[in-house]
Protein backbone atom coordinates (compact mmCIF):
# COMPACT_ATOMS: atom_id res chain seq x y z
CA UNK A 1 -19.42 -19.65 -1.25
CA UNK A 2 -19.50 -17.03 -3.85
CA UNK A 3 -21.22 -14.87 -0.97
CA UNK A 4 -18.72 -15.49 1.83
CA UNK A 5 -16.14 -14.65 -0.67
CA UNK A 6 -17.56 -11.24 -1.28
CA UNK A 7 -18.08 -10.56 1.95
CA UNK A 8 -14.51 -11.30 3.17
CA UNK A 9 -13.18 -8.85 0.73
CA UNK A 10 -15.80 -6.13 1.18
CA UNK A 11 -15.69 -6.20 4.85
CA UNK A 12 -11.74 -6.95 5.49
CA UNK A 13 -10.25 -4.42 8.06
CA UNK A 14 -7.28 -4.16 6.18
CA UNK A 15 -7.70 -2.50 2.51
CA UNK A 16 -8.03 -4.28 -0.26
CA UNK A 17 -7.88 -2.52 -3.89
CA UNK A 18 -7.83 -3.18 -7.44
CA UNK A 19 -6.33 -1.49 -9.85
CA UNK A 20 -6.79 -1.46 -13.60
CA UNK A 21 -3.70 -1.20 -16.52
CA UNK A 22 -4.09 2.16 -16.24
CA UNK A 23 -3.89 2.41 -12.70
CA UNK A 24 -7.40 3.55 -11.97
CA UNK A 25 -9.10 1.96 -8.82
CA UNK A 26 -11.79 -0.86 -9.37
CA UNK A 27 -12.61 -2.27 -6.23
CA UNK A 28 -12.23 -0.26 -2.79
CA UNK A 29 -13.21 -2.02 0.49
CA UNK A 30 -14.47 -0.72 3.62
CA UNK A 31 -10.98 -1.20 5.41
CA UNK A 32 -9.58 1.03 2.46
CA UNK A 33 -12.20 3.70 3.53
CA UNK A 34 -10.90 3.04 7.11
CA UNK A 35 -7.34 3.28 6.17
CA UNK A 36 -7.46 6.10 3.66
CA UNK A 37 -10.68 8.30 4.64
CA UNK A 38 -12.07 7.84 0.85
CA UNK A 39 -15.26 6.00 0.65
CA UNK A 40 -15.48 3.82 -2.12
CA UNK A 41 -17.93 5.89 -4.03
CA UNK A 42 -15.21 8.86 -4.65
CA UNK A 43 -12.23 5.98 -4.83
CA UNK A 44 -13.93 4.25 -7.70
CA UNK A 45 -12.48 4.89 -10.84
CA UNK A 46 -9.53 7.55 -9.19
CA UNK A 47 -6.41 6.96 -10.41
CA UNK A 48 -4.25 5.33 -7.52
CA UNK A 49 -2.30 9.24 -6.59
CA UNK A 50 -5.28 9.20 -4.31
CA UNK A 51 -2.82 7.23 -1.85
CA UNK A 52 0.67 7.95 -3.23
CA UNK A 53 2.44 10.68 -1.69
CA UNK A 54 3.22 12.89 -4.16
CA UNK A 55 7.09 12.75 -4.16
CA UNK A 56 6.80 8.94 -4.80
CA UNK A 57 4.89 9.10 -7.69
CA UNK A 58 7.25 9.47 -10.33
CA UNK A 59 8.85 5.96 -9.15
CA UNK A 60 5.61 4.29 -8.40
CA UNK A 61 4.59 4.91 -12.12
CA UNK A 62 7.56 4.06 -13.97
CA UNK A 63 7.22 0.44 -11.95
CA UNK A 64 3.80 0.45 -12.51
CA UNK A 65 3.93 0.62 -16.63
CA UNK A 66 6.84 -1.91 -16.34
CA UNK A 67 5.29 -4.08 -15.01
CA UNK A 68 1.83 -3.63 -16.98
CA UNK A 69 4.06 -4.12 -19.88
CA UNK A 70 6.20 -6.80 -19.72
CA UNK A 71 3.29 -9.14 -16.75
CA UNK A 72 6.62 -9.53 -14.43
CA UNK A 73 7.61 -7.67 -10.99
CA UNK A 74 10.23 -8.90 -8.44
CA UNK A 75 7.42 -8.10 -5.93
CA UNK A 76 5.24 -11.39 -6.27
CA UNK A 77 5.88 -12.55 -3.11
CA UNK A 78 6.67 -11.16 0.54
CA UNK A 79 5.87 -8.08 2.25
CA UNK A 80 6.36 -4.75 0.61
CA UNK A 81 6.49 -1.51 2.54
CA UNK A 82 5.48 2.26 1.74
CA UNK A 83 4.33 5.60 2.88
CA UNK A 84 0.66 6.17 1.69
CA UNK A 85 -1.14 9.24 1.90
CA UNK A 86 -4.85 9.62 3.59
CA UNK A 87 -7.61 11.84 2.31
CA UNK A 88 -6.30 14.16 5.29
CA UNK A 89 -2.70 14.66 3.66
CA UNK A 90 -1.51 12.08 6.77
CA UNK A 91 0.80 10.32 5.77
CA UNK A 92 0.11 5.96 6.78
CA UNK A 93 2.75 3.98 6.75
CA UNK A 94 1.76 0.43 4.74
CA UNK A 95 2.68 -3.09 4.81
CA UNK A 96 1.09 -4.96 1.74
CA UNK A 97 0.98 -7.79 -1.39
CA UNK A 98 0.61 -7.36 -4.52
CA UNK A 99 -1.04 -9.79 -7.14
CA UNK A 100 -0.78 -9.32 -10.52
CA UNK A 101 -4.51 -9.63 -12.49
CA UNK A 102 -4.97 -11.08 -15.73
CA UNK A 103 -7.77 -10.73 -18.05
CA UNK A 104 -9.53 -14.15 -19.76
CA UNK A 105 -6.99 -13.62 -22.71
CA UNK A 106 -3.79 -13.79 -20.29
CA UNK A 107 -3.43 -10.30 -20.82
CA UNK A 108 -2.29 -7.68 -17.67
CA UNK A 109 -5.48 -6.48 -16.23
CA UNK A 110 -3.87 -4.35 -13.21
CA UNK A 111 -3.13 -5.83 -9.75
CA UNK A 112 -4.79 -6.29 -6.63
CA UNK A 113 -3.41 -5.27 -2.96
CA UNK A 114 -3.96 -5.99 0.66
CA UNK A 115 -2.86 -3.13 2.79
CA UNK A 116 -2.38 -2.66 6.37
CA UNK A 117 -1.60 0.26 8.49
CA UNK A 118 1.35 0.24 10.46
CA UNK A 119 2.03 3.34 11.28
CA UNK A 120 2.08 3.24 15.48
CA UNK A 121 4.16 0.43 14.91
CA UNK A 122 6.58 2.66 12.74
CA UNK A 123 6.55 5.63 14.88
CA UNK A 124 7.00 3.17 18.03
CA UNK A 125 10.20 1.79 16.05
CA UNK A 126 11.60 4.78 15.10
CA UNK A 127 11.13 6.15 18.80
CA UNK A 128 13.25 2.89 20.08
CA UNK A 129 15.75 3.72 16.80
CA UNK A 130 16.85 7.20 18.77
CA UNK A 131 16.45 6.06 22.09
CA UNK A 132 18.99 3.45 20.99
CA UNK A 133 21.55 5.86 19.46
CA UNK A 134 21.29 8.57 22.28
CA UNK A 135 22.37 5.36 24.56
CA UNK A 136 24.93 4.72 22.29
CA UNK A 137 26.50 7.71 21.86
CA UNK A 138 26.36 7.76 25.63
CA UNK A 139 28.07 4.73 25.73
CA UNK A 140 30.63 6.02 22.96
CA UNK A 141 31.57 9.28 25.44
CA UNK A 142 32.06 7.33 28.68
CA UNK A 143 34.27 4.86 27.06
CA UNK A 144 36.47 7.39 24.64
């Protein structure tokens, strides 16, 4: 089992990374190297700017040490959105998890995350967002 395990998370087509306390990637799968253009040889043992845009980093770090701190986010559950950042300078928009990793002492040990890429899917949306205003200010003209 041990086996099947390793291959599901080596060969996932979404990415799936770990990250230590200090924020440095650990584990990098081949849908990471899909996703962000990094293959796991340069991702391993980066710090995680490697897919943070740059003007979220600030933010992303301050939650980041919280949470390493005190072992408790709001974020255990559900879907979490955010722009990444591919070895291009893209930008990807990402729907992922989070779980919160714990060494054999109980102790924070970093997290783990499964990322997708939705970013057709968010340019698709935003495309029916302004087609949907430009028929509603339409609609607000006619009737006023």
């Amino acid at each position: 089992m041990e086996k099947i395990l390793e291959q599901l998370l080596k060969d996932a087509p979404d990415a799936i990374l770990v990250a230590d306390h200090e924020g440095l990637i650990r584990f990098w799968n081949l849908g990471a190297e899909r996703i962000f253009g990094h293959n796991a040889a340069y991702a391993l043992g980066q710090s995680l700017d490697l897919i943070i845009p740059e003007n979220l980093r600030g933010r992303h770090w301050d939650g980041y040490r919280r949470v390493m701190a005190t072992g408790e986010t709001k974020y255990k559950t559900g879907l979490l959105t955010s722009p990444g950042v591919s070895k291009d300078g893209s930008k990807v928009s990402l729907e992922f998890s989070i779980v919160l990793l714990r060494d054999e002492n109980g102790e924070m040990y970093g997290f783990a995350s499964v990322m997708r890429d939705v970013t057709d899917r968010w340019h698709r949306d935003k495309a029916l967002r302004e087609k949907l205003a430009a028929c509603e200010s339409e609609l607000g003209r006619r009737s006023g």
